[in-house]
C-alpha atoms as a PDB file:
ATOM      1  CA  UNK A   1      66.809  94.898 103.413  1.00  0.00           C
ATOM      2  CA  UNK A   2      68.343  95.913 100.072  1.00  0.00           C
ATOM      3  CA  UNK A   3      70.625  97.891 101.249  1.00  0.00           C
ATOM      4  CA  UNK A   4      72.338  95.218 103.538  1.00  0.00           C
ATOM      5  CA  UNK A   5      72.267  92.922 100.621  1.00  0.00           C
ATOM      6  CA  UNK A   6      74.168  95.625  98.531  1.00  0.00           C
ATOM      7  CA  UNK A   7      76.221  96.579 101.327  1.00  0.00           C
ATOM      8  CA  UNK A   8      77.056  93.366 103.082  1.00  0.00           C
ATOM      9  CA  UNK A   9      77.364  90.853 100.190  1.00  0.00           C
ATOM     10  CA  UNK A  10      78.201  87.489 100.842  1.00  0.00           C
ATOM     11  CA  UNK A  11      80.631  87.253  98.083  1.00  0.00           C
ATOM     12  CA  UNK A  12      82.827  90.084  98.904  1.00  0.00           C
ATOM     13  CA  UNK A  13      86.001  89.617 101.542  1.00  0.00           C
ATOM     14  CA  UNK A  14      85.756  93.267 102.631  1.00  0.00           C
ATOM     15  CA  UNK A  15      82.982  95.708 103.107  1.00  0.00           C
ATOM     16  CA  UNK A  16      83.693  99.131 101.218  1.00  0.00           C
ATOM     17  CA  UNK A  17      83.526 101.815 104.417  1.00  0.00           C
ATOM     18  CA  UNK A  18      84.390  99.450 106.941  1.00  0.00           C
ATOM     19  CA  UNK A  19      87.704  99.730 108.832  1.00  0.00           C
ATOM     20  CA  UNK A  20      90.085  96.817 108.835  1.00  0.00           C
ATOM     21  CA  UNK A  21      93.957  96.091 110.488  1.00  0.00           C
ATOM     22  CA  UNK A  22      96.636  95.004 108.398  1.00  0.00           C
ATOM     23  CA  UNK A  23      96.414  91.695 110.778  1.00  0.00           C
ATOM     24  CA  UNK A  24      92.766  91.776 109.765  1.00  0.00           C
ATOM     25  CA  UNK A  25      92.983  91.916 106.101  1.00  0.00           C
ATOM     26  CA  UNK A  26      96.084  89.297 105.910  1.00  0.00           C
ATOM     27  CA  UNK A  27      93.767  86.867 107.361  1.00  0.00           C
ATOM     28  CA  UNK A  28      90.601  87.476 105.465  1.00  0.00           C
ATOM     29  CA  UNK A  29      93.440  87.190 102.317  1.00  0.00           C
ATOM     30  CA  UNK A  30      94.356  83.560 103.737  1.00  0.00           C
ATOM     31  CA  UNK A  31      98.139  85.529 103.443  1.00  0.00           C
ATOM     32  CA  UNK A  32     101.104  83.933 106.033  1.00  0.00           C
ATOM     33  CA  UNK A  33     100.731  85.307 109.335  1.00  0.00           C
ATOM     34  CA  UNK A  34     104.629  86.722 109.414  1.00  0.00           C
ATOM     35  CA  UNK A  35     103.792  88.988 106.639  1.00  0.00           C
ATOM     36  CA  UNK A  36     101.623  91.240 108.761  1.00  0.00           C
ATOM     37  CA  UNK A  37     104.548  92.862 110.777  1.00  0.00           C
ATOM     38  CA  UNK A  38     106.119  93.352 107.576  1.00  0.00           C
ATOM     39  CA  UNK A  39     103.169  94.630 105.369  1.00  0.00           C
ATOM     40  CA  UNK A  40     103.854  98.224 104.901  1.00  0.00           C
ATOM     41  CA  UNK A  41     102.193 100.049 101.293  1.00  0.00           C
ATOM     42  CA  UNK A  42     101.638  96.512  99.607  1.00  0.00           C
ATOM     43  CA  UNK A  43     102.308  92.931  99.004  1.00  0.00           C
ATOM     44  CA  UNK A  44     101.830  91.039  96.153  1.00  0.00           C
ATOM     45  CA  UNK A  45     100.629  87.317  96.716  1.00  0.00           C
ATOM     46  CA  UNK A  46     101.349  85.310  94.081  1.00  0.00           C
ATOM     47  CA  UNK A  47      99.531  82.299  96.170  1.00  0.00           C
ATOM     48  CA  UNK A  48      96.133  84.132  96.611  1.00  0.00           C
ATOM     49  CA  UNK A  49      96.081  86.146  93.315  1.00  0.00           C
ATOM     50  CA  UNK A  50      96.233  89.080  94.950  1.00  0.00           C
ATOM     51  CA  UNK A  51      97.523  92.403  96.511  1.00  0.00           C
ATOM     52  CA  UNK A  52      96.163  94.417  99.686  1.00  0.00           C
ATOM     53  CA  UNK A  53      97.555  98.189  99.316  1.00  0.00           C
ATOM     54  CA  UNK A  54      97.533 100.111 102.388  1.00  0.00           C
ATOM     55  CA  UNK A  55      98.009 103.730 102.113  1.00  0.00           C
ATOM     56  CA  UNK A  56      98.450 107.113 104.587  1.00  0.00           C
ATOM     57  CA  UNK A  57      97.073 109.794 102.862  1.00  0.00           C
ATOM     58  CA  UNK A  58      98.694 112.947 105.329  1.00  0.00           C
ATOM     59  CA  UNK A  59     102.179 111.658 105.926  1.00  0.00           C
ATOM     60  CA  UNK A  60     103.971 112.565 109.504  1.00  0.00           C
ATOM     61  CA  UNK A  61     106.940 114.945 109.335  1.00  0.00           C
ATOM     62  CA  UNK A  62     108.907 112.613 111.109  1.00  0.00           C
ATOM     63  CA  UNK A  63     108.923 109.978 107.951  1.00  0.00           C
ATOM     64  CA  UNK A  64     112.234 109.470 105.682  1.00  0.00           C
ATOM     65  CA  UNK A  65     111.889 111.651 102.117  1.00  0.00           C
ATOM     66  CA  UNK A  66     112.167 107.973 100.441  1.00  0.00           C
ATOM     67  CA  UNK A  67     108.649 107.453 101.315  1.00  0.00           C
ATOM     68  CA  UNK A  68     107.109 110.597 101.244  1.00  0.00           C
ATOM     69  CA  UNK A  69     104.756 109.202  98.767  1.00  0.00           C
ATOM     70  CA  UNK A  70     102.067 111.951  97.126  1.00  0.00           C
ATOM     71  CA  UNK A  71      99.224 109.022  97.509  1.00  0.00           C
ATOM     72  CA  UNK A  72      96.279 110.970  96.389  1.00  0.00           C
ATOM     73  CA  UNK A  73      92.646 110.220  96.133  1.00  0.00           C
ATOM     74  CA  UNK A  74      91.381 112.301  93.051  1.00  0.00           C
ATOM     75  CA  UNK A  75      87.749 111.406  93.048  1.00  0.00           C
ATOM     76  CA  UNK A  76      85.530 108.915  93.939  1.00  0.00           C
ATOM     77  CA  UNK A  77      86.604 106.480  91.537  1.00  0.00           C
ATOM     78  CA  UNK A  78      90.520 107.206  91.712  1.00  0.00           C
ATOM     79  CA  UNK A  79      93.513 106.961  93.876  1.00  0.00           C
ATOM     80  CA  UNK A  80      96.955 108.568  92.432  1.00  0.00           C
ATOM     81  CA  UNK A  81      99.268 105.523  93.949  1.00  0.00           C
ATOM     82  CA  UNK A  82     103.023 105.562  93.964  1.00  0.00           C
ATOM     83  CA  UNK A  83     105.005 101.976  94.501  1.00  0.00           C
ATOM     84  CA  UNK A  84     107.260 102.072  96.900  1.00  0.00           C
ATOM     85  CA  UNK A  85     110.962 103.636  95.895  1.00  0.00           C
ATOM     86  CA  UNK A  86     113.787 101.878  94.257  1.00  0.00           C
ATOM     87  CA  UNK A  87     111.376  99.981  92.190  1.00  0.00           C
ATOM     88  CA  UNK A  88     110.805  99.946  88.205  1.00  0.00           C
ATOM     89  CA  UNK A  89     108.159  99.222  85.453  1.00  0.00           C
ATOM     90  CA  UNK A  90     110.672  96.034  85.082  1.00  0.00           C
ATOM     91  CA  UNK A  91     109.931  94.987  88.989  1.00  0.00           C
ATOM     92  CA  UNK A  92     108.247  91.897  89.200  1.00  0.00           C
ATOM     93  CA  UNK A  93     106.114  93.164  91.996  1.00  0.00           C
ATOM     94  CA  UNK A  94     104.826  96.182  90.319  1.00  0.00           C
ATOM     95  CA  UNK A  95     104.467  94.718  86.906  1.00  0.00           C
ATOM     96  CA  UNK A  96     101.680  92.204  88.816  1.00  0.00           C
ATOM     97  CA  UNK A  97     100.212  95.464  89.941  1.00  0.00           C
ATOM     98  CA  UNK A  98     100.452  96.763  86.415  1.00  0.00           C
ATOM     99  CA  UNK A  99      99.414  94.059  84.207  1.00  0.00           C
ATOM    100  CA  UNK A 100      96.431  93.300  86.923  1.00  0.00           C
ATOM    101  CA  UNK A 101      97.287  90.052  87.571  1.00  0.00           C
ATOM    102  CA  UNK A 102      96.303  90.439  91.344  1.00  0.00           C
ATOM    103  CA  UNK A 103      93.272  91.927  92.788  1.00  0.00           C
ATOM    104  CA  UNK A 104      94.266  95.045  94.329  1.00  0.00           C
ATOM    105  CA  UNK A 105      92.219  95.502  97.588  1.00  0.00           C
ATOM    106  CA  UNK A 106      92.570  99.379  98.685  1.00  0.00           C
ATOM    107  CA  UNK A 107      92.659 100.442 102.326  1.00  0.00           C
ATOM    108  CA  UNK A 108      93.036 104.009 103.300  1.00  0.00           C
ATOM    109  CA  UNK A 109      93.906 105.512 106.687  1.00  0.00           C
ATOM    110  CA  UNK A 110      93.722 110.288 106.675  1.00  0.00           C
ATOM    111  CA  UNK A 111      96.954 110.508 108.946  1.00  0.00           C
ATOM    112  CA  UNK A 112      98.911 108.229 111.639  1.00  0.00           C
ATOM    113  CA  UNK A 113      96.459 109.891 114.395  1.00  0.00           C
ATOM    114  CA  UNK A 114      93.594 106.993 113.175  1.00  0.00           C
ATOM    115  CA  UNK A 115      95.283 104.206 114.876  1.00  0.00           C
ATOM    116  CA  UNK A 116      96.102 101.113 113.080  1.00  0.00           C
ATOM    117  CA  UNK A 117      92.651 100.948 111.449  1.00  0.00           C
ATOM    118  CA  UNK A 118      92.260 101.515 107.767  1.00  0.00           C
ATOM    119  CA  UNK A 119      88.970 102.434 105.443  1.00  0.00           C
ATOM    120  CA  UNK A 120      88.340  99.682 102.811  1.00  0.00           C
ATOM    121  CA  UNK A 121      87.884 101.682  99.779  1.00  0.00           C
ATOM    122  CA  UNK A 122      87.190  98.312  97.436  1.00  0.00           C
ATOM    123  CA  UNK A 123      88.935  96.753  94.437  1.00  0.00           C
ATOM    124  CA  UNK A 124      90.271  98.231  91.841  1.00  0.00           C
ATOM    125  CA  UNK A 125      92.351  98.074  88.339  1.00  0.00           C
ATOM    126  CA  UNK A 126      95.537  99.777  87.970  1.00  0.00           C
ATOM    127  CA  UNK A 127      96.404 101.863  84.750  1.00  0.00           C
ATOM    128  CA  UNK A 128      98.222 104.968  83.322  1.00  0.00           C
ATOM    129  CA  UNK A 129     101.404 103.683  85.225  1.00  0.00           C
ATOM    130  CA  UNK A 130     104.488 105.518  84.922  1.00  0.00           C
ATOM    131  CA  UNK A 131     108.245 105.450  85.739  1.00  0.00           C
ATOM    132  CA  UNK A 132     109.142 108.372  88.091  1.00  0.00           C
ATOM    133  CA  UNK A 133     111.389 109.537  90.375  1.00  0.00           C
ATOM    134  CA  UNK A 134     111.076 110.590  94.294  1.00  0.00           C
ATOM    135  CA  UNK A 135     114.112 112.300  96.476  1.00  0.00           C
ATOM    136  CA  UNK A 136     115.955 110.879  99.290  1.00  0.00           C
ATOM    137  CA  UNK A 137     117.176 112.719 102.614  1.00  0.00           C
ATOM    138  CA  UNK A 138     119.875 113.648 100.684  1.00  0.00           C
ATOM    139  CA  UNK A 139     118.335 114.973  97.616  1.00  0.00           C
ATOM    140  CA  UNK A 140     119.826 111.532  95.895  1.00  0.00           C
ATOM    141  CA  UNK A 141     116.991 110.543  92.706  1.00  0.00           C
ATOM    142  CA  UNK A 142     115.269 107.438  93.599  1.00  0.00           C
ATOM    143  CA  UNK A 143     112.947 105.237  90.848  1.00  0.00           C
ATOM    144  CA  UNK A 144     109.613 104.904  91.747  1.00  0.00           C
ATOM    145  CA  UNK A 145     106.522 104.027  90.082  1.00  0.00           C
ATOM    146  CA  UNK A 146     102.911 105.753  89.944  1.00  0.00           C
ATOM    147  CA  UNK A 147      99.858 105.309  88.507  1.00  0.00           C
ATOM    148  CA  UNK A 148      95.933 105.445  88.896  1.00  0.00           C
ATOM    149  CA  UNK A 149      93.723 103.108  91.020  1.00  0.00           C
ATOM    150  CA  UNK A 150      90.328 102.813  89.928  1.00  0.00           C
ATOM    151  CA  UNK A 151      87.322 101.590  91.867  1.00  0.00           C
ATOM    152  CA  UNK A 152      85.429  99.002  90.986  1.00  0.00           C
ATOM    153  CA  UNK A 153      82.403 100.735  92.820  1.00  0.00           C
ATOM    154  CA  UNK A 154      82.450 104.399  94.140  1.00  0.00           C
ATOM    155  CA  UNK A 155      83.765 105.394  96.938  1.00  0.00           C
ATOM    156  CA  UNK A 156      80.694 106.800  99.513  1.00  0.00           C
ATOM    157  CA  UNK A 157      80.235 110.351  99.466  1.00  0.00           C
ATOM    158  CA  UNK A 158      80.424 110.474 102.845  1.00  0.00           C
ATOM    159  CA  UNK A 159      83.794 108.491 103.257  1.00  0.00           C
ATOM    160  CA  UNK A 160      85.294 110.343 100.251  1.00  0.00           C
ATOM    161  CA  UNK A 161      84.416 113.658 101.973  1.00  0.00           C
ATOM    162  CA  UNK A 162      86.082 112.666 105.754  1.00  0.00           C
ATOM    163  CA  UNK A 163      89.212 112.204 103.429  1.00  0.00           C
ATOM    164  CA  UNK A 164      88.713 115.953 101.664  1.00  0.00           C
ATOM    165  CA  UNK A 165      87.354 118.071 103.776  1.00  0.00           C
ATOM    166  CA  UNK A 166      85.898 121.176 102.343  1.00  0.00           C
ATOM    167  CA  UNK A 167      87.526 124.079 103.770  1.00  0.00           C
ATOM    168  CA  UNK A 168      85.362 126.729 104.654  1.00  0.00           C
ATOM    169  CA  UNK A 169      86.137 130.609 105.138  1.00  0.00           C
END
């Protein structure tokens, strides 16, 4: 019994482990329908007071250079995040995400292979950010911002694990 009280709380939207669509999480955020075609990465909701943050860890080859992000989960408590490009510490968008005036809800998919479906990782608190840059296609600087994601909880073991596999000779 306790540990379907600790894992299914009543007063939590998502369930850390669980897999949920971006259609899936919009709703459960009481976000605007439209903006589910449309969410790709992030999107701040100034209405809801907060910020779902969808990330591909093992990007295809086929993607642009633009967003070629180096998303990274470092432990089990952090996620190395980049906004998307073209934006600044002055963005109004990432300076919510910054100053954590939203709560930042984490979902994680390994590579484009998993379907739609991504792995709720939980909240977490944005620091350390920094003003970078990234490359486009044609080798043009871009701004960008990055920074660290912490958990609120953990991640499982077990989840954190599927996402680094130990490699084995």
């Amino acid at each position: 019994q306790q540990l379907v009280d600790h894992r299914y709380s009543p007063n939590r939207l998502f369930t850390p482990g669980w897999q949920y669509s971006r259609k899936e999480a919009t709703r459960i955020l009481t976000m605007p329908r439209k903006w589910t075609s449309t969410l790709y990465g992030y999107k701040v909701d100034r209405e809801t007071g907060t910020c779902p943050i969808f990330v591909t860890l093992h990007k295809g080859d086929d993607i642009t250079a633009s967003t070629a992000y180096e998303d990274t989960l470092l432990d089990q408590n952090t996620l190395l995040w980049y906004t998307r490009s073209r934006r600044t510490l002055l963005s109004e968008e990432v300076r919510r995400i910054v100053n954590n005036e939203v709560d930042l809800h984490v979902f994680v998919k390994k590579d484009d292979a998993e379907g739609s479906d991504f792995y709720y990782l939980g909240q977490a608190t944005s620091s350390e950010a920094e003003q970078t840059t990234i490359l486009d296609d044609r080798g043009k600087s871009l701004p960008i911002v990055r920074m660290l994601l912490r958990f609120d909880q953990p991640i499982e073991s077990a989840l954190f694990d599927y996402f680094h596999p130990v490699v084995t000779h």
